[in-house]
Each structure stands twice: as C-alpha cells, then as structure tokens.
N, C-alpha and C. Protein backbone atom coordinates (compact mmCIF):
# COMPACT_ATOMS: atom_id res chain seq x y z
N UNK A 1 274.46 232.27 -16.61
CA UNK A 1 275.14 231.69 -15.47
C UNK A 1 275.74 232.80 -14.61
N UNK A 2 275.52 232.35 -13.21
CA UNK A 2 276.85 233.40 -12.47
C UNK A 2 277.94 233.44 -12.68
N UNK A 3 278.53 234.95 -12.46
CA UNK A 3 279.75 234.85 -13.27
C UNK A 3 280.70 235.51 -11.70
N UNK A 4 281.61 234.31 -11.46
CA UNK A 4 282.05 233.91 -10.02
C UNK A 4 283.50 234.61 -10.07
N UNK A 5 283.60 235.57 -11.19
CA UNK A 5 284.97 236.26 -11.42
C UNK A 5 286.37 235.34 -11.84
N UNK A 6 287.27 235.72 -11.26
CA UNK A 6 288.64 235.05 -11.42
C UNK A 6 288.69 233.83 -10.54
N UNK A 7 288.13 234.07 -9.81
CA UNK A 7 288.08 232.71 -8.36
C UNK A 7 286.91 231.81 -8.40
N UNK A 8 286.39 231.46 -10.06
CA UNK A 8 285.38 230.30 -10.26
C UNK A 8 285.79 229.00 -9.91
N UNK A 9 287.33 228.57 -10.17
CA UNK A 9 287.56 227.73 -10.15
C UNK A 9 288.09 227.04 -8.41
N UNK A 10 288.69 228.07 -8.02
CA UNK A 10 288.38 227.97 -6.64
C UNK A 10 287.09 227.60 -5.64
N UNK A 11 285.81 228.80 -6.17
CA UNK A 11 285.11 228.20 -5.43
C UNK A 11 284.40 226.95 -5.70
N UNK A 12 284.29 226.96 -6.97
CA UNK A 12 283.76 225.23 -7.75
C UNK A 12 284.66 224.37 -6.94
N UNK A 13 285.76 224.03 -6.78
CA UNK A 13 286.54 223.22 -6.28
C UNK A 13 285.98 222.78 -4.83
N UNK A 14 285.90 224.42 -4.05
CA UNK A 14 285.43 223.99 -2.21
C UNK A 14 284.02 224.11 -2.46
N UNK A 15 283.36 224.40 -3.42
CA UNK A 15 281.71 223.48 -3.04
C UNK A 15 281.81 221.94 -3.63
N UNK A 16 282.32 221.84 -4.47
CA UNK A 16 282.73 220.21 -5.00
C UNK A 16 283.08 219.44 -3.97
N UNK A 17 284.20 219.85 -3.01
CA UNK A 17 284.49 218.78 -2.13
C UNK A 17 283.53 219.09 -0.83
N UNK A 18 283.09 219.92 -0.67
CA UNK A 18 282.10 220.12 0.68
C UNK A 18 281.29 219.17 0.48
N UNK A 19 280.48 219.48 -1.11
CA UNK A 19 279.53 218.47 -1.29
C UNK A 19 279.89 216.71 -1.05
N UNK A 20 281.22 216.75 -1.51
CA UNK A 20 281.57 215.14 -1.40
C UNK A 20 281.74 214.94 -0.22
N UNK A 21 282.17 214.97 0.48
CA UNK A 21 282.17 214.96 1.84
C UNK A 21 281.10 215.27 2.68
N UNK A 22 280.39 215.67 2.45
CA UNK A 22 278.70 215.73 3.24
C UNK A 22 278.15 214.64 2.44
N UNK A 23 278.45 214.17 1.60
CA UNK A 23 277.66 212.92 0.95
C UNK A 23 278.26 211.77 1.61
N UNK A 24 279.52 211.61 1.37
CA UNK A 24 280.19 210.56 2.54
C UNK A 24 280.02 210.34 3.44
N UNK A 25 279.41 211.74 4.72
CA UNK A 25 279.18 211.14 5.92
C UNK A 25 278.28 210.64 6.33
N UNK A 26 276.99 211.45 4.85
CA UNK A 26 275.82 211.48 4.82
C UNK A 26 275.71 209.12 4.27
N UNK A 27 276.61 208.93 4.11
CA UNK A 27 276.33 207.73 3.15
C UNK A 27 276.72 207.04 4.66
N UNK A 28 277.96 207.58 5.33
CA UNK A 28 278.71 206.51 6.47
C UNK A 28 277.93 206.63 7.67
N UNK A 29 276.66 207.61 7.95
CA UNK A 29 276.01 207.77 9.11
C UNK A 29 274.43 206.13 8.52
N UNK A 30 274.31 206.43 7.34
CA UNK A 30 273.17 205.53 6.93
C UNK A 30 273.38 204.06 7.48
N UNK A 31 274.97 203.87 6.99
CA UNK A 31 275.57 202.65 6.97
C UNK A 31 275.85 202.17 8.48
N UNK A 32 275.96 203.18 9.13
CA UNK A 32 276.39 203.02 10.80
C UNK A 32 274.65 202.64 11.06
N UNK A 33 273.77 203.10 11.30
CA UNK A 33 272.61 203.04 11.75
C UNK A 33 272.10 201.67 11.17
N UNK A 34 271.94 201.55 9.47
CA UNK A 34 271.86 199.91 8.68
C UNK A 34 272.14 198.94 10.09
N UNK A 35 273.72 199.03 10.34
CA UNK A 35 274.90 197.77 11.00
C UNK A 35 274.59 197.76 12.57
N UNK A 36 274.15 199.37 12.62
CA UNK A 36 273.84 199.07 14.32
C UNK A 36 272.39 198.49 14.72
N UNK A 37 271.19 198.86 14.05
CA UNK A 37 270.23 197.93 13.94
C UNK A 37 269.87 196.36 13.93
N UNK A 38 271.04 196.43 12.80
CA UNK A 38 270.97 194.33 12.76
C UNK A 38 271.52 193.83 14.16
N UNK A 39 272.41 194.57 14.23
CA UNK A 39 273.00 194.13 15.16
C UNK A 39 271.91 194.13 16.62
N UNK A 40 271.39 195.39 17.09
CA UNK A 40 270.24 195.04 18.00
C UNK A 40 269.62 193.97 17.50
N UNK A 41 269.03 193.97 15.92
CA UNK A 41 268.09 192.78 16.55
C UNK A 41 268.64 191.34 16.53
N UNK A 42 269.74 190.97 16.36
CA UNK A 42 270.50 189.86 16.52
C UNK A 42 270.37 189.83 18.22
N UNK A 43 270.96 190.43 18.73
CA UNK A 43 271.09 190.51 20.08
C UNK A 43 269.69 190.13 20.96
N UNK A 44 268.81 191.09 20.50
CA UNK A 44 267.40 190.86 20.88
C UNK A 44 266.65 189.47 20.39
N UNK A 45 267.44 188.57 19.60
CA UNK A 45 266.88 187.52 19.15
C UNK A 45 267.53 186.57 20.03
N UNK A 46 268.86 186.85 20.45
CA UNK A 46 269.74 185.85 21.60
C UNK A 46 269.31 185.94 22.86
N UNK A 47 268.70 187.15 23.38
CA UNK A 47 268.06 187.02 24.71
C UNK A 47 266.65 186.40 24.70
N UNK A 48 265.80 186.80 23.70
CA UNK A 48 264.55 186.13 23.75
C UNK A 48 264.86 184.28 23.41
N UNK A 49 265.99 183.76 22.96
CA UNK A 49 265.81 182.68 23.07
C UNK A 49 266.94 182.22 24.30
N UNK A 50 267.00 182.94 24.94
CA UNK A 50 267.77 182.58 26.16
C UNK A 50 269.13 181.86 26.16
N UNK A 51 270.24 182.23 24.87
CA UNK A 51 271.06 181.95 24.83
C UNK A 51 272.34 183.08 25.77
C-alpha cells in the first residue's frame, strides 16, 4: 500500500468526503433530469390534448 506518511488520515478523510459529495450531486443531478422529464412529458400530454 501507499504509505501517505503522518497525514493518512487527513487525506483519507478529504478524498472520503470529495467522493461523497460528487456522488450526491452526481445522484441529485440524475434525480433533477428523472423529475424534469416527467414533467415535460406531462405537459406535452396537456397541450396535445388541448387542455
């Protein structure tokens, strides 16, 4: 293994949360795009029936 000196636990810590947090936005950008989709085609289903 690399051996990350006295400050392993430091940098384990800020790649740990970098990673969590790029996964979060990475999870909250999926979820935005999912919600904004339905939502077009809801919309696109109210104009084609002329409500």
């Amino acid at each position: 293994m690399i051996d990350l000196g006295p400050h392993a636990t430091y940098i384990i810590a800020a790649y740990s949360f970098v990673f969590i947090v790029t996964v979060g936005l990475i999870a909250v950008t999926v979820s935005n795009v999912t919600r904004q989709a339905r939502r077009l085609e809801r919309l696109e289903a109210e104009r084609k029936s002329g409500a």
